[in-house]
N, C-alpha and C. Protein backbone atom coordinates (compact mmCIF):
# COMPACT_ATOMS: atom_id res chain seq x y z
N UNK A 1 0.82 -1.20 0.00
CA UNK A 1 0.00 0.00 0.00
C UNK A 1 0.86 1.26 0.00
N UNK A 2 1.97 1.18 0.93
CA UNK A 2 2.83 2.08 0.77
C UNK A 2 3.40 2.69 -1.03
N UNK A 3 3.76 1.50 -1.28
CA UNK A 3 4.29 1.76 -2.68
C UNK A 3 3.12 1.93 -3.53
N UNK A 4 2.03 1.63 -3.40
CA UNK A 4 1.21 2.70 -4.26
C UNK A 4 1.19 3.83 -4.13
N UNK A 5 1.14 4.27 -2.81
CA UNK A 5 0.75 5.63 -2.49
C UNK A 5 1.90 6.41 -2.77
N UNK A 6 3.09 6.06 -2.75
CA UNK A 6 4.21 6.68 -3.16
C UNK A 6 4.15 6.86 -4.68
N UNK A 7 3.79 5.60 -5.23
CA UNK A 7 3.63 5.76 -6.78
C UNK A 7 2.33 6.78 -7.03
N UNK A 8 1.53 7.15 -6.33
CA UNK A 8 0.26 7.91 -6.73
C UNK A 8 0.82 9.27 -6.82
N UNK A 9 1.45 9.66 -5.60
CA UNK A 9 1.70 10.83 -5.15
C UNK A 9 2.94 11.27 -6.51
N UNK A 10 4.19 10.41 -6.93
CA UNK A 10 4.64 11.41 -7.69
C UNK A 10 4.08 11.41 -9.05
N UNK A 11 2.95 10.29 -9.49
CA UNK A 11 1.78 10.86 -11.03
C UNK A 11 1.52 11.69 -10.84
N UNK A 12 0.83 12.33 -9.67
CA UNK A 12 0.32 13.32 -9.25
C UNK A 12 0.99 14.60 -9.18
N UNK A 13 2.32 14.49 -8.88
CA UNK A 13 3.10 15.55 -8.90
C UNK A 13 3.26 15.42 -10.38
N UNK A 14 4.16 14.50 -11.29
CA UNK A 14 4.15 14.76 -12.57
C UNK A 14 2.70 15.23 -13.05
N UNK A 15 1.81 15.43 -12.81
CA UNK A 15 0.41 15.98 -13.69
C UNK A 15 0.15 17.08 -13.22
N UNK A 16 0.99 17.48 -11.97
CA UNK A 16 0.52 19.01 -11.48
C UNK A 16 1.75 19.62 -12.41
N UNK A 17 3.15 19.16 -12.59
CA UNK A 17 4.14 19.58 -13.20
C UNK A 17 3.50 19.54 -14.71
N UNK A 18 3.13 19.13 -15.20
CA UNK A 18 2.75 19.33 -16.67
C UNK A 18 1.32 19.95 -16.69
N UNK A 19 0.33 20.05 -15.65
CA UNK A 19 -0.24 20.99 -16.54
C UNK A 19 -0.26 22.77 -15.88
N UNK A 20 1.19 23.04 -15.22
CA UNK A 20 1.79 23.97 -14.46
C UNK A 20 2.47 24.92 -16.08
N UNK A 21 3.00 23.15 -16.70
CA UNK A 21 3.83 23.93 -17.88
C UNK A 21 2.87 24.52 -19.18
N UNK A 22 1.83 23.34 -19.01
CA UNK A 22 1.23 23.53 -20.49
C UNK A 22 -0.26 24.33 -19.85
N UNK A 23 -0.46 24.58 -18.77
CA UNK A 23 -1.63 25.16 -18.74
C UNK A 23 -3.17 24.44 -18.56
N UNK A 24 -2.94 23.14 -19.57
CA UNK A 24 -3.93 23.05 -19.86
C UNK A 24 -3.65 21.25 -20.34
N UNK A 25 -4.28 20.60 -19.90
CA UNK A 25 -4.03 19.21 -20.84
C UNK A 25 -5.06 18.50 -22.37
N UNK A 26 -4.55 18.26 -23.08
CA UNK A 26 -5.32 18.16 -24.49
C UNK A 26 -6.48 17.21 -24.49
N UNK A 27 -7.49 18.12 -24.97
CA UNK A 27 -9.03 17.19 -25.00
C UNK A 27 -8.93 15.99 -25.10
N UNK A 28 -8.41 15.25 -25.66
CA UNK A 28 -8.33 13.71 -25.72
C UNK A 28 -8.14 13.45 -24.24
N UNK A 29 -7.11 14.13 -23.61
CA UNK A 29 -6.78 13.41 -22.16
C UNK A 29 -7.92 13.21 -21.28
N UNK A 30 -8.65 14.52 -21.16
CA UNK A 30 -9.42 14.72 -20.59
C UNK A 30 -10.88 13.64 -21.14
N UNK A 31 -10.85 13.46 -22.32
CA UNK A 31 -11.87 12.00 -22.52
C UNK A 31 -11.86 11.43 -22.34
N UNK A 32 -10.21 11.17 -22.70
CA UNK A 32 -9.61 9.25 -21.89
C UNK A 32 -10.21 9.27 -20.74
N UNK A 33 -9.94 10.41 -19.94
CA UNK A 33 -10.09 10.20 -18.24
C UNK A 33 -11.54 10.11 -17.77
N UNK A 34 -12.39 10.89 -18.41
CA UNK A 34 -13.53 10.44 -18.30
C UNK A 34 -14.03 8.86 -18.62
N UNK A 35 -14.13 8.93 -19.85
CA UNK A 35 -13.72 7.21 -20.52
C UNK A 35 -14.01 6.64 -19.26
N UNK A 36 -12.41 6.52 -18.62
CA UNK A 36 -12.27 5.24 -17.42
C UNK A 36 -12.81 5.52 -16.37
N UNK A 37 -12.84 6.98 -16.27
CA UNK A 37 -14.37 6.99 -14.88
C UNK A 37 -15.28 6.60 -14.92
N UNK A 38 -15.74 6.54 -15.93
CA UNK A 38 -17.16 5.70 -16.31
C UNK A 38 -16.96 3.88 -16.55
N UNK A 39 -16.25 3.63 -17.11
CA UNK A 39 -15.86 2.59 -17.57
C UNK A 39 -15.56 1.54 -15.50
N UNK A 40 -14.75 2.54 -14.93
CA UNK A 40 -14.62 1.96 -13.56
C UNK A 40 -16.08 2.32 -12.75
N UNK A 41 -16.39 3.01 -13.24
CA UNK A 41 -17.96 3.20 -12.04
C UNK A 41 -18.98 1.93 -12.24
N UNK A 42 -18.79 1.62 -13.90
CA UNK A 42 -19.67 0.55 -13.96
C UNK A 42 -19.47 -0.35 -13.68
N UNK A 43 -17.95 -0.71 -13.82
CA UNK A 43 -17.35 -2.12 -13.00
C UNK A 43 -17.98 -2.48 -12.03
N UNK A 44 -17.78 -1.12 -10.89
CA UNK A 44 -18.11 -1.24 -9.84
C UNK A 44 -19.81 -1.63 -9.44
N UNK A 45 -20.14 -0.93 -10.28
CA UNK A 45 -21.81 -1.21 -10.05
C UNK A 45 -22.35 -2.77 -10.67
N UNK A 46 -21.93 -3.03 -11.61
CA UNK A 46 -22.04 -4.31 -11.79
C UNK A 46 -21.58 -5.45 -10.92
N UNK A 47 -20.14 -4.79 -10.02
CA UNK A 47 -19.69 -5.82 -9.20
C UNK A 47 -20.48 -5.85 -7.89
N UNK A 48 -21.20 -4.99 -7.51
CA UNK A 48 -22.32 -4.96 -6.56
C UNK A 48 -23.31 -5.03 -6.74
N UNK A 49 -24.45 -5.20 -8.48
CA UNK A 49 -25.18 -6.24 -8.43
C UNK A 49 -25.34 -7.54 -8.41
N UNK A 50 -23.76 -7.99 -8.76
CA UNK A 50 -23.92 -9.59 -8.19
C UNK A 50 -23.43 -9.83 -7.00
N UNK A 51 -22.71 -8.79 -5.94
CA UNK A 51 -22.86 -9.11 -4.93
C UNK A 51 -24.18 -9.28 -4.32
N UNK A 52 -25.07 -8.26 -4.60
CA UNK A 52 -26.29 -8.22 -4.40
C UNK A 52 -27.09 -9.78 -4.48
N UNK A 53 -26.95 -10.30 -5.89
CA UNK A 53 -27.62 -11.44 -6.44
C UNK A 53 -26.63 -12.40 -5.68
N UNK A 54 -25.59 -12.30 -5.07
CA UNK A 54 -24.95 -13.81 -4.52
C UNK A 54 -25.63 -13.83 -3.20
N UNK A 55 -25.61 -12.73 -2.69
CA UNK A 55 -26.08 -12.66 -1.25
C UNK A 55 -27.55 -13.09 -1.16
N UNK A 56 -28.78 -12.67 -2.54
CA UNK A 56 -29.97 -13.55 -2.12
C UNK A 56 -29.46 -14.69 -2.50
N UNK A 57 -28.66 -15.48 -3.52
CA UNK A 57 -29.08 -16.92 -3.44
C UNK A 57 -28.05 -17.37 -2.67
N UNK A 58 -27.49 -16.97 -1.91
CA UNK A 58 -26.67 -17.52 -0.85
C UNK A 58 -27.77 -18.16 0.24
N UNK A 59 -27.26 -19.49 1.20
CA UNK A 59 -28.40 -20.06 1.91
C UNK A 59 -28.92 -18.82 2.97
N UNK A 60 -27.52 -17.65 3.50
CA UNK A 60 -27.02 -17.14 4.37
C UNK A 60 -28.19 -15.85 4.21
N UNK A 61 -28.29 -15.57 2.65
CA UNK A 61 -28.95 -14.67 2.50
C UNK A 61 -30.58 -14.77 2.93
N UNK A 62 -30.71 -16.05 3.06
CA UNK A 62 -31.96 -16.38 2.85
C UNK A 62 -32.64 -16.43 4.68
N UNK A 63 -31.13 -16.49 4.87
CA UNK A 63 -31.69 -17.58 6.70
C UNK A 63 -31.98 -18.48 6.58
N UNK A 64 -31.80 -19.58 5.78
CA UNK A 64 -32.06 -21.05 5.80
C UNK A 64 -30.54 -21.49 5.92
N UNK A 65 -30.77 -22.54 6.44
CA UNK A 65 -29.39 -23.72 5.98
C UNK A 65 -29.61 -25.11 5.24
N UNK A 66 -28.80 -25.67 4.93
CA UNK A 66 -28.59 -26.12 4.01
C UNK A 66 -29.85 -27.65 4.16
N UNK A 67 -30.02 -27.92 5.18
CA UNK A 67 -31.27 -28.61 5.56
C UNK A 67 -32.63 -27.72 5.72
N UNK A 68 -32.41 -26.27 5.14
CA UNK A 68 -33.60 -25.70 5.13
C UNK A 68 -34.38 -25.51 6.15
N UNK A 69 -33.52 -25.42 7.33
CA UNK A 69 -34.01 -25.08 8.93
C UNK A 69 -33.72 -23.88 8.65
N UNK A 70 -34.23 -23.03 9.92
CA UNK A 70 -33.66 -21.39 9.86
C UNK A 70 -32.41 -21.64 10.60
N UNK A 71 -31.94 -20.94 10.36
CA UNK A 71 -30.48 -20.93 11.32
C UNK A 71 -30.52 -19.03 11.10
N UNK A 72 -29.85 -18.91 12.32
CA UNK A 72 -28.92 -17.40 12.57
C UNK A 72 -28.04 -17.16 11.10
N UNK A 73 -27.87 -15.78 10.71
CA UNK A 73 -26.94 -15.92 9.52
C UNK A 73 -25.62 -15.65 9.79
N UNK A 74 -25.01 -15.95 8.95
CA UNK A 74 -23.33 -15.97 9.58
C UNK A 74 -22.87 -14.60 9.37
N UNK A 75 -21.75 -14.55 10.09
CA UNK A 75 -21.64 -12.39 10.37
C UNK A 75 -20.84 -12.24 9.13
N UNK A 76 -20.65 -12.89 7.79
CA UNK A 76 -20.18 -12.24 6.85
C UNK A 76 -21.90 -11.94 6.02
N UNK A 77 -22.50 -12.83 6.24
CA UNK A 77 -24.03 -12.19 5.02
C UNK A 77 -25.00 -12.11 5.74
N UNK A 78 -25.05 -11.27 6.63
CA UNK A 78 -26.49 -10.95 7.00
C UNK A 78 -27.62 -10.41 6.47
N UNK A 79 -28.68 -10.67 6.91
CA UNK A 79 -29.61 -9.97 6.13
C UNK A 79 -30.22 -8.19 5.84
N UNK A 80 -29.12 -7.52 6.69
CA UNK A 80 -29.11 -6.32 7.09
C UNK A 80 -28.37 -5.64 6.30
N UNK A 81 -27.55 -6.66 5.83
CA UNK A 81 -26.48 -6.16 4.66
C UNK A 81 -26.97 -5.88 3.17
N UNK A 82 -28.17 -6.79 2.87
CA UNK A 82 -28.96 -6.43 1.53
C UNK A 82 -29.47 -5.01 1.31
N UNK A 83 -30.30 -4.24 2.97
CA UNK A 83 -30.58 -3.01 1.80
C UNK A 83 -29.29 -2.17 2.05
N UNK A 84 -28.24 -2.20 2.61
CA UNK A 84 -27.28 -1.09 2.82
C UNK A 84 -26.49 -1.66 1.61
N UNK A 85 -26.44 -2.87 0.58
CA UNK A 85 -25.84 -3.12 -0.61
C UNK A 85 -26.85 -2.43 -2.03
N UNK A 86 -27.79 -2.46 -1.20
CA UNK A 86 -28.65 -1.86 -2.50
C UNK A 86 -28.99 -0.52 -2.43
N UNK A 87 -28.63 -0.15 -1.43
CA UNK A 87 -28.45 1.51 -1.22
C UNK A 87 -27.38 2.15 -2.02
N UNK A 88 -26.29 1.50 -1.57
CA UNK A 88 -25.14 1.62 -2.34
C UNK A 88 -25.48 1.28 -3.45
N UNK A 89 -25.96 0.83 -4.19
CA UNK A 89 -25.52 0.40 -5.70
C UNK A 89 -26.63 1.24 -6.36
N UNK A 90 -27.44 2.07 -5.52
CA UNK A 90 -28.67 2.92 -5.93
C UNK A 90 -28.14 4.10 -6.13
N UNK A 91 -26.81 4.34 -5.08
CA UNK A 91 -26.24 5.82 -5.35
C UNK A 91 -25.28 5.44 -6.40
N UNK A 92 -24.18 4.73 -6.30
CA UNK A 92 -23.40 4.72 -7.39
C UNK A 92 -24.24 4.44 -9.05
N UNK A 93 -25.80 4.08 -9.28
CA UNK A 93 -26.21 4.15 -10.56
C UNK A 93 -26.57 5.20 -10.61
N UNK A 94 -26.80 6.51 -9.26
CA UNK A 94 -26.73 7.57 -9.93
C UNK A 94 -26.02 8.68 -10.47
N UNK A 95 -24.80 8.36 -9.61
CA UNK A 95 -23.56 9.04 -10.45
C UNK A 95 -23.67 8.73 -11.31
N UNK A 96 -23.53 7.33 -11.99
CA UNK A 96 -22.62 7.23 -13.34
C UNK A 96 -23.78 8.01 -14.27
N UNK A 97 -25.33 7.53 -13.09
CA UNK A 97 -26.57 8.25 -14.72
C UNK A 97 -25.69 10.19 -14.68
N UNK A 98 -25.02 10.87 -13.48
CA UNK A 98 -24.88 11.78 -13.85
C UNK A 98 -23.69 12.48 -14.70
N UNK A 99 -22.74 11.04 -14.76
CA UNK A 99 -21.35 11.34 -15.57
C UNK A 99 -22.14 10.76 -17.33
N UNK A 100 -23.42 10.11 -17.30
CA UNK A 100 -23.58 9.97 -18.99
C UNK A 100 -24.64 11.23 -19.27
N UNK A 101 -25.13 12.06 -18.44
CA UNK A 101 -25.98 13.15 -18.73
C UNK A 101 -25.30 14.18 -18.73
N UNK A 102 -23.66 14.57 -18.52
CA UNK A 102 -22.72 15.38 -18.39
C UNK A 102 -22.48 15.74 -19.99
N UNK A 103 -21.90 13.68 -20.45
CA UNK A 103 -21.52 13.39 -21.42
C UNK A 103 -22.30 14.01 -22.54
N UNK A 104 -23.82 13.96 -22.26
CA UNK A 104 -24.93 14.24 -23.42
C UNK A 104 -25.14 15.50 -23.38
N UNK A 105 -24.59 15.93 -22.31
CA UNK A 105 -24.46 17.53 -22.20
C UNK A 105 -23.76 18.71 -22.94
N UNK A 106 -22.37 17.82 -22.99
CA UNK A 106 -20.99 18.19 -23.52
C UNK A 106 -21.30 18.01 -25.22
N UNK A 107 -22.17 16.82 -25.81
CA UNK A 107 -22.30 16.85 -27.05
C UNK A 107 -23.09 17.64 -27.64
N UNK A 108 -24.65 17.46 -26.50
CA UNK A 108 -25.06 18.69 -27.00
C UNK A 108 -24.47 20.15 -27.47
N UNK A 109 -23.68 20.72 -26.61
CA UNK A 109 -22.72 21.93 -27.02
C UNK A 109 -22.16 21.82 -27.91
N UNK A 110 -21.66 21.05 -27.85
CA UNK A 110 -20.44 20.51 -29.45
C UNK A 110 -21.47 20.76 -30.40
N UNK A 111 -22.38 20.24 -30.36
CA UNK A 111 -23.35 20.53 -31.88
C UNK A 111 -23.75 21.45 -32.30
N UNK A 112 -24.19 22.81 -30.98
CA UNK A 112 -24.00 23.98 -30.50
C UNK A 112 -23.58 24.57 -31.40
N UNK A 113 -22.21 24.60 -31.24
CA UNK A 113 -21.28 25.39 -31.32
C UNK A 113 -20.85 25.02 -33.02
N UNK A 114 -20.71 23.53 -33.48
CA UNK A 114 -20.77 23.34 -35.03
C UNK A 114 -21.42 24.04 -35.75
N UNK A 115 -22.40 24.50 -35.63
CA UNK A 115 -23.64 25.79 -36.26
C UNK A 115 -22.30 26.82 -36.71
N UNK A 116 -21.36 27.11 -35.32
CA UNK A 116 -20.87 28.41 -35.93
C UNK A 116 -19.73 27.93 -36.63
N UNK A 117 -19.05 27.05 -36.85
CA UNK A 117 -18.13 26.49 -37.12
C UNK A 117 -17.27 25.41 -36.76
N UNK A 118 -17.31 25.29 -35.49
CA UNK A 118 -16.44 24.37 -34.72
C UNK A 118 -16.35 23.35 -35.27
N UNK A 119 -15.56 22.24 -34.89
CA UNK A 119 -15.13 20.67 -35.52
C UNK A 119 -15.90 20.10 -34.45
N UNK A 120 -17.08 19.31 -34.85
CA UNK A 120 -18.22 18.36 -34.53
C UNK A 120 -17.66 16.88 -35.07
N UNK A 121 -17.76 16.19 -33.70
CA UNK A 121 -17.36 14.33 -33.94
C UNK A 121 -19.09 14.03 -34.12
N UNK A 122 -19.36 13.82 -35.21
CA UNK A 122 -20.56 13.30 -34.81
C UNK A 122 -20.88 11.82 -34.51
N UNK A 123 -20.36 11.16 -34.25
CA UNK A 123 -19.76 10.03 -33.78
C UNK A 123 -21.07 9.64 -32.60
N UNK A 124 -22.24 9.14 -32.68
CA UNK A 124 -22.83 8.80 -31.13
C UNK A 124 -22.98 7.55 -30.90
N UNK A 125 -21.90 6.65 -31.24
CA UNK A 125 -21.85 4.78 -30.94
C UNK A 125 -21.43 4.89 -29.46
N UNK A 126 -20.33 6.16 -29.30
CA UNK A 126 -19.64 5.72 -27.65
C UNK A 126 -20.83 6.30 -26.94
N UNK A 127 -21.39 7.05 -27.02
CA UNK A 127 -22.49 7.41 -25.85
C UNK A 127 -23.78 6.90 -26.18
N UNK A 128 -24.09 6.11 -27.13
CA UNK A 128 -25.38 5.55 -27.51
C UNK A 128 -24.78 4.27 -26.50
N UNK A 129 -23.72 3.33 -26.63
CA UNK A 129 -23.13 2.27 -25.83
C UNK A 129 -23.06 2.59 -23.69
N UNK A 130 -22.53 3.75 -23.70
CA UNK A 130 -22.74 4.36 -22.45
C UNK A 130 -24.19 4.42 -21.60
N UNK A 131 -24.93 4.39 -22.84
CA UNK A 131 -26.80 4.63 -22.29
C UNK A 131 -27.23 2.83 -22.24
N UNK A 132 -26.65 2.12 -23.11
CA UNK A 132 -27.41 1.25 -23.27
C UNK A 132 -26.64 0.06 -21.85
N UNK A 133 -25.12 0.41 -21.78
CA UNK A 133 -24.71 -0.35 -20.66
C UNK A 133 -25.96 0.12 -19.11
N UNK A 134 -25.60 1.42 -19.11
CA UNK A 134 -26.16 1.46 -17.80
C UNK A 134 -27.94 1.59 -17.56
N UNK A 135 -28.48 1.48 -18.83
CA UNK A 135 -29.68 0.67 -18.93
C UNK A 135 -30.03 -0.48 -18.60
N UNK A 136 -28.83 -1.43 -19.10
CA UNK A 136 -28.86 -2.89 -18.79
C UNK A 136 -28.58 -3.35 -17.20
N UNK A 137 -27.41 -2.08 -16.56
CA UNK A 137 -27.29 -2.56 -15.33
C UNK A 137 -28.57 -2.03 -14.38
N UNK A 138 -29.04 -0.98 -14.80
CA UNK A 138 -30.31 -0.65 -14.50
C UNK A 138 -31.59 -1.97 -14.19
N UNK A 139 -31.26 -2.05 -15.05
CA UNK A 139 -32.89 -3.50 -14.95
C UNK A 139 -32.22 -4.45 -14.19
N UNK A 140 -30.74 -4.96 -14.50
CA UNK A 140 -30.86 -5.92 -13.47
C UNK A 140 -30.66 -5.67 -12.24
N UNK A 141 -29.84 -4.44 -11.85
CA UNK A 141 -30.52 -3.77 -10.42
C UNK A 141 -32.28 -3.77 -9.92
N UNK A 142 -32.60 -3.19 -10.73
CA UNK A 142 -34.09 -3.10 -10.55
C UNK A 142 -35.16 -4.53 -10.33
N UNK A 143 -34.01 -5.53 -11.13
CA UNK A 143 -35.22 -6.82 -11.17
C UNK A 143 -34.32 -7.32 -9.34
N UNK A 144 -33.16 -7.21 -8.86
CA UNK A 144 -33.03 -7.57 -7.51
C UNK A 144 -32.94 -7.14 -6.59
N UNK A 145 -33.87 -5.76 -6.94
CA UNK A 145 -34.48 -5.07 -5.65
C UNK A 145 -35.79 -5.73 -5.77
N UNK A 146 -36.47 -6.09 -6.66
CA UNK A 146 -37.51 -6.56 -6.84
C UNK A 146 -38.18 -7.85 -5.97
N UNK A 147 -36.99 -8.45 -6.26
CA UNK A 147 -36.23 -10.48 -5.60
C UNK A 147 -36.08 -9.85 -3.97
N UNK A 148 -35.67 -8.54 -4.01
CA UNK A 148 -35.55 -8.80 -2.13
C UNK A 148 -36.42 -7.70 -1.56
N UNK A 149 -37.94 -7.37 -2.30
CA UNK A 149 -38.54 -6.66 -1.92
C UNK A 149 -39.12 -6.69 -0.72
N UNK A 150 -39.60 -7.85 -0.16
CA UNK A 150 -39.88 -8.93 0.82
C UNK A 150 -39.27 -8.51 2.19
N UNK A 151 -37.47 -8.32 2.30
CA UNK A 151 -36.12 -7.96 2.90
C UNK A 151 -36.46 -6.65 3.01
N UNK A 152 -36.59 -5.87 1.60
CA UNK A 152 -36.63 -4.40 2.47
C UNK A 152 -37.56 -3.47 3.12
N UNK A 153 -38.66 -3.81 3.10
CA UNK A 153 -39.77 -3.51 3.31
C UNK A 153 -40.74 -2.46 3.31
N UNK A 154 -41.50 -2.25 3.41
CA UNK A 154 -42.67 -1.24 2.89
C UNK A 154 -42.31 0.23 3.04
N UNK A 155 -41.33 0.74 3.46
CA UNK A 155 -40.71 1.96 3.62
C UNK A 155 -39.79 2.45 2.51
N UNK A 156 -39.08 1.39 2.55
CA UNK A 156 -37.57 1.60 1.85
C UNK A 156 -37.93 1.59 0.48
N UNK A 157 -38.79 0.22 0.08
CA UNK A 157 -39.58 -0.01 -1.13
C UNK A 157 -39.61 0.63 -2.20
N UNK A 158 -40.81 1.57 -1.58
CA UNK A 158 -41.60 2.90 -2.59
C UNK A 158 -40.04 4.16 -2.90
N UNK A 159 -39.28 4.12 -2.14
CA UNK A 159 -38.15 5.03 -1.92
C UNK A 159 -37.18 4.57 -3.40
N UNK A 160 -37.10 3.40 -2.98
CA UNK A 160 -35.95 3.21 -4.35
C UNK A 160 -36.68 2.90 -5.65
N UNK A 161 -37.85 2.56 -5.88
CA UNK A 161 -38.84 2.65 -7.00
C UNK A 161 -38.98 3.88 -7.67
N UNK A 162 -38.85 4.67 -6.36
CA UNK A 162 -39.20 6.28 -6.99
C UNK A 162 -37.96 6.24 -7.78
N UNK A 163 -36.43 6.28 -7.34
CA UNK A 163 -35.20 6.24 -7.40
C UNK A 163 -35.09 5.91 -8.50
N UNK A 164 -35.68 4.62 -8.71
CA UNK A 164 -35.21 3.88 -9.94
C UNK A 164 -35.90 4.77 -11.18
N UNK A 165 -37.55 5.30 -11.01
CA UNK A 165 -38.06 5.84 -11.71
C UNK A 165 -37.22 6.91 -12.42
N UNK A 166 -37.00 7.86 -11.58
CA UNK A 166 -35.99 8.99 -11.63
C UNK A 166 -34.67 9.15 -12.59
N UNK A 167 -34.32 7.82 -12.55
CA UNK A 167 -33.01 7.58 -12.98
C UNK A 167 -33.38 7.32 -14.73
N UNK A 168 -34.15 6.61 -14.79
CA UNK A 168 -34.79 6.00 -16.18
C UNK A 168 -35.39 7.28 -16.94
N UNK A 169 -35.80 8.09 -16.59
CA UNK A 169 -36.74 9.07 -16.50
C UNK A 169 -36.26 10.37 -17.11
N UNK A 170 -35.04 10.41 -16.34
CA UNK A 170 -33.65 11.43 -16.68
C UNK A 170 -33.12 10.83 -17.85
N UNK A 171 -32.98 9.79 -17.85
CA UNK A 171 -31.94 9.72 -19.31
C UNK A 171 -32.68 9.35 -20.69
N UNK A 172 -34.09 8.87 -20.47
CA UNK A 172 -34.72 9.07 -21.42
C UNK A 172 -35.55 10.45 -22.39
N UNK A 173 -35.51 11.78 -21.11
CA UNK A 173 -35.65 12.67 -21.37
C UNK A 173 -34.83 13.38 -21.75
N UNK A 174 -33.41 13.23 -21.86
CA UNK A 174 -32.54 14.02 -21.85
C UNK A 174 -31.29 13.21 -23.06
């Protein structure tokens, strides 16, 4: 850990040193970097809807054991842990919905601004692909809040439905 953080700290200094010199770093960089923010947010959100989905079909998730008695759940999967995993994975789908409505933001302008002249990518496969990934992780979030509606109960419920609404709602309007 050390030697990452040592390795972080002088990228970091080299990127304060270059854009000290140049002012400014070149649009591509700044896409790349977006790019993998998005590209890592979804990782992440995908890697916490199947945590999500291991934890219901886990026996642990369920409170059964393996003879289908109840048993206590074991202190790595409790059942307390489902909505604070789906909380989480409710906020992180809404960042990323707000780093691809940034994205549709930024093109919009670009097109903007082509009117007066500017150089327009009209290119919309990478952000037509951007909508349709986090569409897909969308539903299957949505179908296993659904599976542990039961778990979270009549409060929390209507809360992330709205949530989910919201989210779908925004990027189809926009």
């Amino acid at each position: 850990l050390r030697l990452v953080a040592v390795l972080r700290a002088v990228l970091e200094g080299e990127k304060a040193a270059v854009l000290k010199r140049d002012h400014h770093l070149p649009l591509s960089f700044h896409r790349r970097q977006e790019e993998l923010k998005f590209g890592v947010g979804l990782q992440r959100l995908q890697h916490r809807v199947r945590e999500i989905q291991a934890l219901q079909d886990s026996p642990a998730g369920k409170g059964l054991g393996q003879d289908g008695a109840k048993h206590s759940p074991t202190p790595s999967a409790t059942p307390q842990e489902l909505p604070t995993l789906i909380l989480e994975a409710v906020k992180e789908l809404e960042v990323i919905k707000q780093q691809v409505l940034k994205r549709i933001q930024i093109w919009k302008r670009q097109q903007q601004l082509a009117g007066n002249g500017a150089v327009f990518e009209e290119n919309l496969a990478p952000l037509q692909k951007r909508c349709e990934d986090l569409v897909e992780v969308y539903f299957q979030l949505q179908q296993q809040v659904m599976v542990a509606s039961t778990e979270l109960g009549p409060e929390l419920l209507p809360r992330l439905l709205e949530r989910f609404n919201e989210v779908l709602s925004s990027l189809v309007k926009r």
